[in-house]
N, C-alpha and C. Protein backbone atom coordinates (compact mmCIF):
# COMPACT_ATOMS: atom_id res chain seq x y z
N UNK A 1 271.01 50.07 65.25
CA UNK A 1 272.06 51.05 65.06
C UNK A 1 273.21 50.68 65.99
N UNK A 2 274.54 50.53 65.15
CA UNK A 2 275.57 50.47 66.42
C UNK A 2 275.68 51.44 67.25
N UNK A 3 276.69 50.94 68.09
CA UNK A 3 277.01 51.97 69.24
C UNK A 3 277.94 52.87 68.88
N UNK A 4 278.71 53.20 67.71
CA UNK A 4 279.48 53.60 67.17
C UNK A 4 278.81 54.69 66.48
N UNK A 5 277.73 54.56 65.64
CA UNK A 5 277.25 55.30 64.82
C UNK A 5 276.12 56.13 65.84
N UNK A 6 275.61 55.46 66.49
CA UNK A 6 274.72 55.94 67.76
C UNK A 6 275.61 57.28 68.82
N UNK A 7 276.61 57.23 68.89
CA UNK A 7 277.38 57.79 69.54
C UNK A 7 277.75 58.99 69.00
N UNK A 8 278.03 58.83 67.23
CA UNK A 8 278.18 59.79 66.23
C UNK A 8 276.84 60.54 65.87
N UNK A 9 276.45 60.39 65.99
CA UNK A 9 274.50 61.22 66.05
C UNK A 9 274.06 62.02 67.11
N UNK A 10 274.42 61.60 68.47
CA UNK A 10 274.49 62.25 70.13
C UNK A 10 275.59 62.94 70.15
N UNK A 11 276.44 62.74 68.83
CA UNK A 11 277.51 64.07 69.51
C UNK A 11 277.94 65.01 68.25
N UNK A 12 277.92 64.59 67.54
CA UNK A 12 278.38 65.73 66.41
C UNK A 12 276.63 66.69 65.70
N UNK A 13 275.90 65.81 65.44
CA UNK A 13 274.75 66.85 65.26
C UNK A 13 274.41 67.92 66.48
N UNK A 14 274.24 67.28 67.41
CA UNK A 14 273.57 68.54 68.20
C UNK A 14 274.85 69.41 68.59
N UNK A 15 276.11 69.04 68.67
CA UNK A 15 277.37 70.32 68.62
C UNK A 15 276.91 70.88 67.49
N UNK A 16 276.70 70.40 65.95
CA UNK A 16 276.60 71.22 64.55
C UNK A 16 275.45 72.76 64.96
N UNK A 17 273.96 71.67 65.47
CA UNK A 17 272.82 72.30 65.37
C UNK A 17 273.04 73.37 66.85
N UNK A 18 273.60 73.29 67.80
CA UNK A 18 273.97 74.13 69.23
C UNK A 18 274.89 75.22 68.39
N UNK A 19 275.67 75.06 67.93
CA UNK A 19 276.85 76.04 67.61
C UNK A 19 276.33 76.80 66.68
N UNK A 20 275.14 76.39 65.38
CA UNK A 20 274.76 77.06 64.33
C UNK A 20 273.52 78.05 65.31
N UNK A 21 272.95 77.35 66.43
CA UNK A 21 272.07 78.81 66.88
C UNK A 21 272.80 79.28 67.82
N UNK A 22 273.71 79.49 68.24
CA UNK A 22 274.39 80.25 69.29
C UNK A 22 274.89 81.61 68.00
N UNK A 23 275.53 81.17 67.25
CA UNK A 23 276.27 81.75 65.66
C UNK A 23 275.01 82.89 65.59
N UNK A 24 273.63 82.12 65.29
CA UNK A 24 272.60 82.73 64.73
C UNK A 24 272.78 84.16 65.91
N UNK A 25 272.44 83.78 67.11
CA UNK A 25 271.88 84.60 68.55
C UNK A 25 272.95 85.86 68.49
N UNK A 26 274.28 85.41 67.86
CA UNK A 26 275.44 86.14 68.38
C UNK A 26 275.63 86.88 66.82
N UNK A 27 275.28 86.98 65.78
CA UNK A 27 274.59 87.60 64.43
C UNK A 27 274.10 88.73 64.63
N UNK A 28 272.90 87.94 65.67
CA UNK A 28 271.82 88.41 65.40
C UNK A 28 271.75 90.47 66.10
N UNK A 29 272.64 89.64 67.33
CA UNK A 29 272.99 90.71 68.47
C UNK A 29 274.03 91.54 68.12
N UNK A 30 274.77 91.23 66.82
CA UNK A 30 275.87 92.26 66.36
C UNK A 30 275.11 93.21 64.77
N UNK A 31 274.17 92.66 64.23
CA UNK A 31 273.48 93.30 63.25
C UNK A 31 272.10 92.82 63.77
N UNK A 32 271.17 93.66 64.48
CA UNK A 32 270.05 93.17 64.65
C UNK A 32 268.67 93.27 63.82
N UNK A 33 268.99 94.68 62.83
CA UNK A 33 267.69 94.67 61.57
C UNK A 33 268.50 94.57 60.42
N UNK A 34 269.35 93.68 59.97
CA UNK A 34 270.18 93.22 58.64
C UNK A 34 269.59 91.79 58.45
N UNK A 35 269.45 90.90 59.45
CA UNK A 35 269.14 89.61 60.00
C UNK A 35 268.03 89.39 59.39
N UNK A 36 267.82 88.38 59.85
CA UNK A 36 265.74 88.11 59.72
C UNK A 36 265.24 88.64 60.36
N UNK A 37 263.86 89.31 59.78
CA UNK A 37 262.86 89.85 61.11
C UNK A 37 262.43 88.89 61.88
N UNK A 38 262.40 88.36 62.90
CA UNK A 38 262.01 87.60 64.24
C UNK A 38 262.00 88.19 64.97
N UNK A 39 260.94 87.96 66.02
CA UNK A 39 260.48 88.67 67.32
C UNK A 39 261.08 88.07 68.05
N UNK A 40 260.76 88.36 69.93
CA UNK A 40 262.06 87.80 70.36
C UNK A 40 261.21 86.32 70.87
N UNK A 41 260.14 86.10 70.68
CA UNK A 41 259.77 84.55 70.83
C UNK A 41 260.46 83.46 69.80
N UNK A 42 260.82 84.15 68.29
CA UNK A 42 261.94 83.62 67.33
C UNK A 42 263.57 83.36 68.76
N UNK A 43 263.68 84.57 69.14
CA UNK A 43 265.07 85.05 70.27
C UNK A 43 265.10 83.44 70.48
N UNK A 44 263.81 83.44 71.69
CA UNK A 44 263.90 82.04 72.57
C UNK A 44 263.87 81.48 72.16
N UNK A 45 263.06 81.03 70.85
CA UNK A 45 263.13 79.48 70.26
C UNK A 45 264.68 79.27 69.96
N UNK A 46 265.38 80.02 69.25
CA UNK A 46 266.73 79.88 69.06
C UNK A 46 267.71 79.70 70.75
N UNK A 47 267.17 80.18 71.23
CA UNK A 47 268.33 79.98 72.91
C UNK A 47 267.87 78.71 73.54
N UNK A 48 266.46 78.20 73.31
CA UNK A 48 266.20 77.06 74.15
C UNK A 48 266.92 75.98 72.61
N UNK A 49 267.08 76.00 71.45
CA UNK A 49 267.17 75.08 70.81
C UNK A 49 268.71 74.84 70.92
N UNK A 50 269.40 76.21 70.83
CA UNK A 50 271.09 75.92 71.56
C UNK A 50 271.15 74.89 72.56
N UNK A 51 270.15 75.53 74.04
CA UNK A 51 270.25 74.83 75.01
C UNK A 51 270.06 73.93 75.34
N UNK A 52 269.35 73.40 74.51
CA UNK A 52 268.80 71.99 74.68
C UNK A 52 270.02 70.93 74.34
N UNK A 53 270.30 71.65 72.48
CA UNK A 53 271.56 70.69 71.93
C UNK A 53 272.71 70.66 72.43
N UNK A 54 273.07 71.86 73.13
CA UNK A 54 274.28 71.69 74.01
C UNK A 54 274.42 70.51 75.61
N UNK A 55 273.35 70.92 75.80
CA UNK A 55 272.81 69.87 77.06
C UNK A 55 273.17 68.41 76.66
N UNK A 56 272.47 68.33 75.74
CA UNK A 56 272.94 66.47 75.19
C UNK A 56 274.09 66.26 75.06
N UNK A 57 275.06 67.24 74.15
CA UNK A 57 276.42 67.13 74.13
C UNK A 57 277.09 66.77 75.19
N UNK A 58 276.65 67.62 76.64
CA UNK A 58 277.63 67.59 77.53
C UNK A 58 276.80 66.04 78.45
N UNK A 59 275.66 65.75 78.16
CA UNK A 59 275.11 64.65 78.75
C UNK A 59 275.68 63.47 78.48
N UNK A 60 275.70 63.36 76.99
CA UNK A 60 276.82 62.21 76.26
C UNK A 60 277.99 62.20 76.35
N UNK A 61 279.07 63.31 76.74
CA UNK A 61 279.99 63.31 76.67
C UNK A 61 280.22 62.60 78.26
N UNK A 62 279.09 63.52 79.41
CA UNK A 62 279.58 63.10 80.79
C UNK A 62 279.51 61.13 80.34
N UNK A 63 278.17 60.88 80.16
CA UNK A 63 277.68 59.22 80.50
C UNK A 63 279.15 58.52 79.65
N UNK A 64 279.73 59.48 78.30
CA UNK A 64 281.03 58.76 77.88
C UNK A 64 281.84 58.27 78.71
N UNK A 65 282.27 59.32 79.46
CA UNK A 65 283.20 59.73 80.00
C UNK A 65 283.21 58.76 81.24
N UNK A 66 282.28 58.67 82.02
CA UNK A 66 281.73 57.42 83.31
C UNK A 66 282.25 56.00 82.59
N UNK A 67 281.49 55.65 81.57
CA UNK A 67 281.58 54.12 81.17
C UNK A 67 282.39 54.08 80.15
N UNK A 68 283.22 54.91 79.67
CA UNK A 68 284.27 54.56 78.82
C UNK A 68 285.11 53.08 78.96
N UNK A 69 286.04 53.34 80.36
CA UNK A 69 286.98 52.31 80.27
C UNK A 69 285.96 51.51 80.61
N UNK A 70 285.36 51.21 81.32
CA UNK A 70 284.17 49.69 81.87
C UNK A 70 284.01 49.06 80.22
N UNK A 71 283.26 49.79 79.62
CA UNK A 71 283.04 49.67 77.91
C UNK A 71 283.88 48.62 77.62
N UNK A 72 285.03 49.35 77.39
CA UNK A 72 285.99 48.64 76.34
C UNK A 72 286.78 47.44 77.54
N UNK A 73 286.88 47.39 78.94
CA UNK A 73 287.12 45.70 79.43
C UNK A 73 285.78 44.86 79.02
N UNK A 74 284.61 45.55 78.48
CA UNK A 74 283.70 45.16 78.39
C UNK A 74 284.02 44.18 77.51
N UNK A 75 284.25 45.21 76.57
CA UNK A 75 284.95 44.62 75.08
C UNK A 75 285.32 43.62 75.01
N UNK A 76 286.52 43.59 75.67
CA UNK A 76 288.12 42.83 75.54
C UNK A 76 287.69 41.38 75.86
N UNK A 77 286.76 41.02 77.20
CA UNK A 77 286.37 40.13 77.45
C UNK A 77 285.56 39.39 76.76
């Protein structure tokens, strides 16, 4: 897999899949018996699965962010 497409997988899915359960959590907490019935062990699975995908986001974005320019003299050379 390139590093290009590798990069596009570590950052746009888990923003998609982080933002769609935060959406869910914040639903859920403005209509709470309209929703799905889930208990609140459903709650956590949805807050640790945000948390997790958000975590990577900002993990990939930091390690981007470090070796960006190095990267691309990487490149050039």
């Amino acid at each position: 897999m390139s590093g290009l497409a590798r990069q596009f997988w570590l950052t746009v899915v888990p923003v998609l899949v982080g933002f769609s359960a935060v959406g869910l959590l914040v639903l859920a907490a403005f209509f709470p018996d309209q929703l799905f019935a889930v208990g609140s062990r459903g709650y956590i699975a949805t807050a640790a699965v945000a948390l997790v995908s958000l975590s990577l986001v900002v993990w990939r974005l930091a390690v981007g962010a470090r070796s960006g320019p190095d990267e691309m003299e990487r490149l050039g050379d």
